[in-house]
Each structure stands twice: as C-alpha cells, then as structure tokens.
Protein backbone atom coordinates (compact mmCIF):
# COMPACT_ATOMS: atom_id res chain seq x y z
CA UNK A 1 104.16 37.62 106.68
CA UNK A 2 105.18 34.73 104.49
CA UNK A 3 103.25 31.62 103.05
CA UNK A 4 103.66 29.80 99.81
CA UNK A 5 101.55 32.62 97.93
CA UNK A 6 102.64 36.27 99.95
CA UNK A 7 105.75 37.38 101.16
CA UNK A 8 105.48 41.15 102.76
CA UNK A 9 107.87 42.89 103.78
CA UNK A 10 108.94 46.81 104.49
CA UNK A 11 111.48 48.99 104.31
CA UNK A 12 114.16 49.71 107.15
CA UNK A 13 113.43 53.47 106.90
CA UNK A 14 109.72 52.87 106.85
CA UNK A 15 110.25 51.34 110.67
CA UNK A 16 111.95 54.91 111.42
CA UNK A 17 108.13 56.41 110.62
CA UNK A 18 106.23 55.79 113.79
CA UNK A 19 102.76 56.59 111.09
CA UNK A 20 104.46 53.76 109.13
CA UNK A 21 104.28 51.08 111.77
CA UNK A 22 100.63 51.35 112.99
CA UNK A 23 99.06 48.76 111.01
CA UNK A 24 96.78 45.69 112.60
CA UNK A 25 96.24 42.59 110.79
CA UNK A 26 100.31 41.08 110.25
CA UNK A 27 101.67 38.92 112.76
CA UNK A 28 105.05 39.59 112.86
CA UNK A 29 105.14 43.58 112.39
CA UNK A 30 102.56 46.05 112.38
CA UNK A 31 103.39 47.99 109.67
CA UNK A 32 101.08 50.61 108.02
CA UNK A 33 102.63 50.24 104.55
CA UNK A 34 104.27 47.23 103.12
CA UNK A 35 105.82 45.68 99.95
CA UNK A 36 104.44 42.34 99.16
CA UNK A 37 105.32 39.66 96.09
CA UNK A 38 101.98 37.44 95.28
CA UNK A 39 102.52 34.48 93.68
CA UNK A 40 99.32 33.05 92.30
CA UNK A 41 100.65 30.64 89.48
CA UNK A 42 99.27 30.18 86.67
CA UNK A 43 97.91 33.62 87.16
CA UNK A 44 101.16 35.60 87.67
CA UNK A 45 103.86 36.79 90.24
CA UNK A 46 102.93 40.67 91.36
CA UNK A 47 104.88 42.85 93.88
CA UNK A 48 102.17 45.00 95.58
CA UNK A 49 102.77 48.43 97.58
CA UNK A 50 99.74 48.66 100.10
CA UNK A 51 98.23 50.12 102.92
CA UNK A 52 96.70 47.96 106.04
CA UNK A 53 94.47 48.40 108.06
CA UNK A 54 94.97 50.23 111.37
CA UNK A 55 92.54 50.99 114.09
CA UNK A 56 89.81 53.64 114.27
CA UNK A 57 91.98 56.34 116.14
CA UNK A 58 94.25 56.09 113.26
CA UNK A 59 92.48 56.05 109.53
CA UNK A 60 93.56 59.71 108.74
CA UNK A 61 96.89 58.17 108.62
CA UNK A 62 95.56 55.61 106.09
CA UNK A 63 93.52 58.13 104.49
CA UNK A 64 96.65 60.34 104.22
CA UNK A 65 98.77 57.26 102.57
CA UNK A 66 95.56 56.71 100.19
CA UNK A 67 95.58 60.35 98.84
CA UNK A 68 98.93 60.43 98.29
CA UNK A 69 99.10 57.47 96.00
CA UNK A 70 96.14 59.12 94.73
CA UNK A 71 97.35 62.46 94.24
CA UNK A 72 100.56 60.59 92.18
CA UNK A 73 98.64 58.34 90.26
CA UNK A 74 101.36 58.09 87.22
CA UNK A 75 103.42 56.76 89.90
CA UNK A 76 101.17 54.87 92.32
CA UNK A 77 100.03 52.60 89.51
CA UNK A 78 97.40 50.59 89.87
CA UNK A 79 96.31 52.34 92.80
CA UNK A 80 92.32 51.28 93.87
CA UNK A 81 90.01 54.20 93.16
CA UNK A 82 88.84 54.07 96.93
CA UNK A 83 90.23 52.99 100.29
CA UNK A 84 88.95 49.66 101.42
CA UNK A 85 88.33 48.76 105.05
CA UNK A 86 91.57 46.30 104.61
CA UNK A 87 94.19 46.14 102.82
CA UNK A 88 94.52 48.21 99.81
CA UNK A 89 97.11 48.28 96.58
CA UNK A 90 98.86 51.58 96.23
CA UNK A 91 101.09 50.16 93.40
CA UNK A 92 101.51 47.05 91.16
CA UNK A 93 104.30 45.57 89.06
CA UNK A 94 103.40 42.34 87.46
CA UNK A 95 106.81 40.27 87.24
CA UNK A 96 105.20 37.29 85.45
CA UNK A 97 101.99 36.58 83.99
CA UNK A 98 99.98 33.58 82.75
CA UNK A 99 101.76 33.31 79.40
CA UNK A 100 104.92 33.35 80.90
CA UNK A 101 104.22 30.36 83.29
CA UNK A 102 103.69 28.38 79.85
CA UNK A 103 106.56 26.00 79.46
CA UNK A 104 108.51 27.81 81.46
CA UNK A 105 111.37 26.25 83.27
CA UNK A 106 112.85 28.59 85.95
CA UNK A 107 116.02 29.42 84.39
CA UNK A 108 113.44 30.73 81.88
CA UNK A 109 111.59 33.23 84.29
CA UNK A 110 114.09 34.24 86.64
CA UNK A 111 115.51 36.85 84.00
CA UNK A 112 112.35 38.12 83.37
CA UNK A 113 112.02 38.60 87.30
CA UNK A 114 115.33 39.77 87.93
CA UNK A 115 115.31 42.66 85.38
CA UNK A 116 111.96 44.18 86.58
CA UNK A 117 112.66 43.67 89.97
CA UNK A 118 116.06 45.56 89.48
CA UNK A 119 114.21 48.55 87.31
CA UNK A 120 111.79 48.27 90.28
CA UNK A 121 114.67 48.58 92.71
CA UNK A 122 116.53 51.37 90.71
CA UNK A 123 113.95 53.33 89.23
CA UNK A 124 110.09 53.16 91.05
CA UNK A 125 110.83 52.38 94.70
CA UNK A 126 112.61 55.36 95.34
CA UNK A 127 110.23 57.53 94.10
CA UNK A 128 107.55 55.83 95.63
CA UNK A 129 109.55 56.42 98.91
CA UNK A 130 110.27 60.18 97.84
CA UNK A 131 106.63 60.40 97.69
CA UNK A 132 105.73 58.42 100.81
CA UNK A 133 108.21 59.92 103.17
CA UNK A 134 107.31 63.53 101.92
CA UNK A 135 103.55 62.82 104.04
CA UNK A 136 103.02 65.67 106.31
CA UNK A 137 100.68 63.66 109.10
CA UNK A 138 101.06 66.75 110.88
CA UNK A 139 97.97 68.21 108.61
CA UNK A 140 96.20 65.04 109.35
CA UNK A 141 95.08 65.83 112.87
C-alpha cells in the first residue's frame, strides 16, 4: 500500500512463509506481517513492524505473531500490550519527530533518516526476522 502518509511493504523471504501472506485488509498483497514508514508531518516519520488482520480461521497465526513480539519485548519495541482486531504495531523506530520538522530543509533530515534507517537495516531487522522466522505455527493448531 502506498499514499502520501503510508508506504508498507514486506520482506522477500516473508512471501516464502505461506503464515506470512494471509493477511486481509491491503490491496495489493495480503501479507500477515508488514514493514510500514508513516509520515504524519509535523508529528514525525515512524517505520512500523505490524500484524494485519486475517480472517477467523486464521487468528492463532496472528495470535502466534503477537506473542512472539511479546515474548521479545526488548526487541519488539513498542509492541501494543494486546492484539487489536486490526492492525497492530509489533515494533517502532521513530526516524523524525516534531522538533526535527522545525526549520528543517531536507538536506537537513535526510541524514538523520538515513543513519537510523541503516542501524535499522544492519542491526534490528534481522533480529526481528531471526525472531519472526523462528515461529513454530505448527504448535498453533
């Protein structure tokens, strides 16, 4: 999904996780998990990790997702204290916030942005894969 405020997207190993691609609610893919940048100026530019909805037959596979993030909440952070009946944050990185929007010309923020979102890329996402791709649905039947 993209508009002027989201832009979601996944990963190419998360389409190789059938559990991962069960989702209802995006347009273009149904994924069950998915990375998305919100960009809510003056209020700040986030990258969330969260979990959509999916249909009835499948919420343990949500639920799983949830208590995973859960379980690793040093990791997952941010994570809501309770699965919602839509979408739900796993993880947040705030990339800017409102003070940084003050005169702030672009070549001004996209430092900021670039050096998180490289940590982010480095450092967090794969061990928020690790932890993702180490679900055992199996136990969730």
């Amino acid at each position: 999904r993209q508009s002027r405020t989201y832009v979601d997207f996944t990963l190419k190993q998360w389409r190789d996780v059938s559990q991962f691609n069960i989702g209802i609610g995006y347009t273009e893919f149904p994924a069950t998990i998915a990375l998305q940048f919100s960009n809510r100026p003056p209020n700040g530019l986030n990258l969330y990790l969260l979990v959509a909805p999916v249909a009835e037959e499948h919420y343990q596979v949500r639920q799983a997702i949830f208590d995973q993030a859960r379980e690793n909440a040093a990791l997952f952070k941010y994570c809501r204290p309770s699965l919602s009946a839509k979408w739900t944050y796993l993880y947040k990185l705030p990339l800017l916030t409102s003070r940084d929007f003050d005169d702030a010309a672009i070549d001004d923020l996209t430092p900021i942005i670039e050096n998180k979102w490289q940590h982010f890329l480095a450092e967090i996402l794969p061990r928020l894969n690790e932890k993702l791709m180490a679900i055992d649905f199996n136990k969730t039947r």
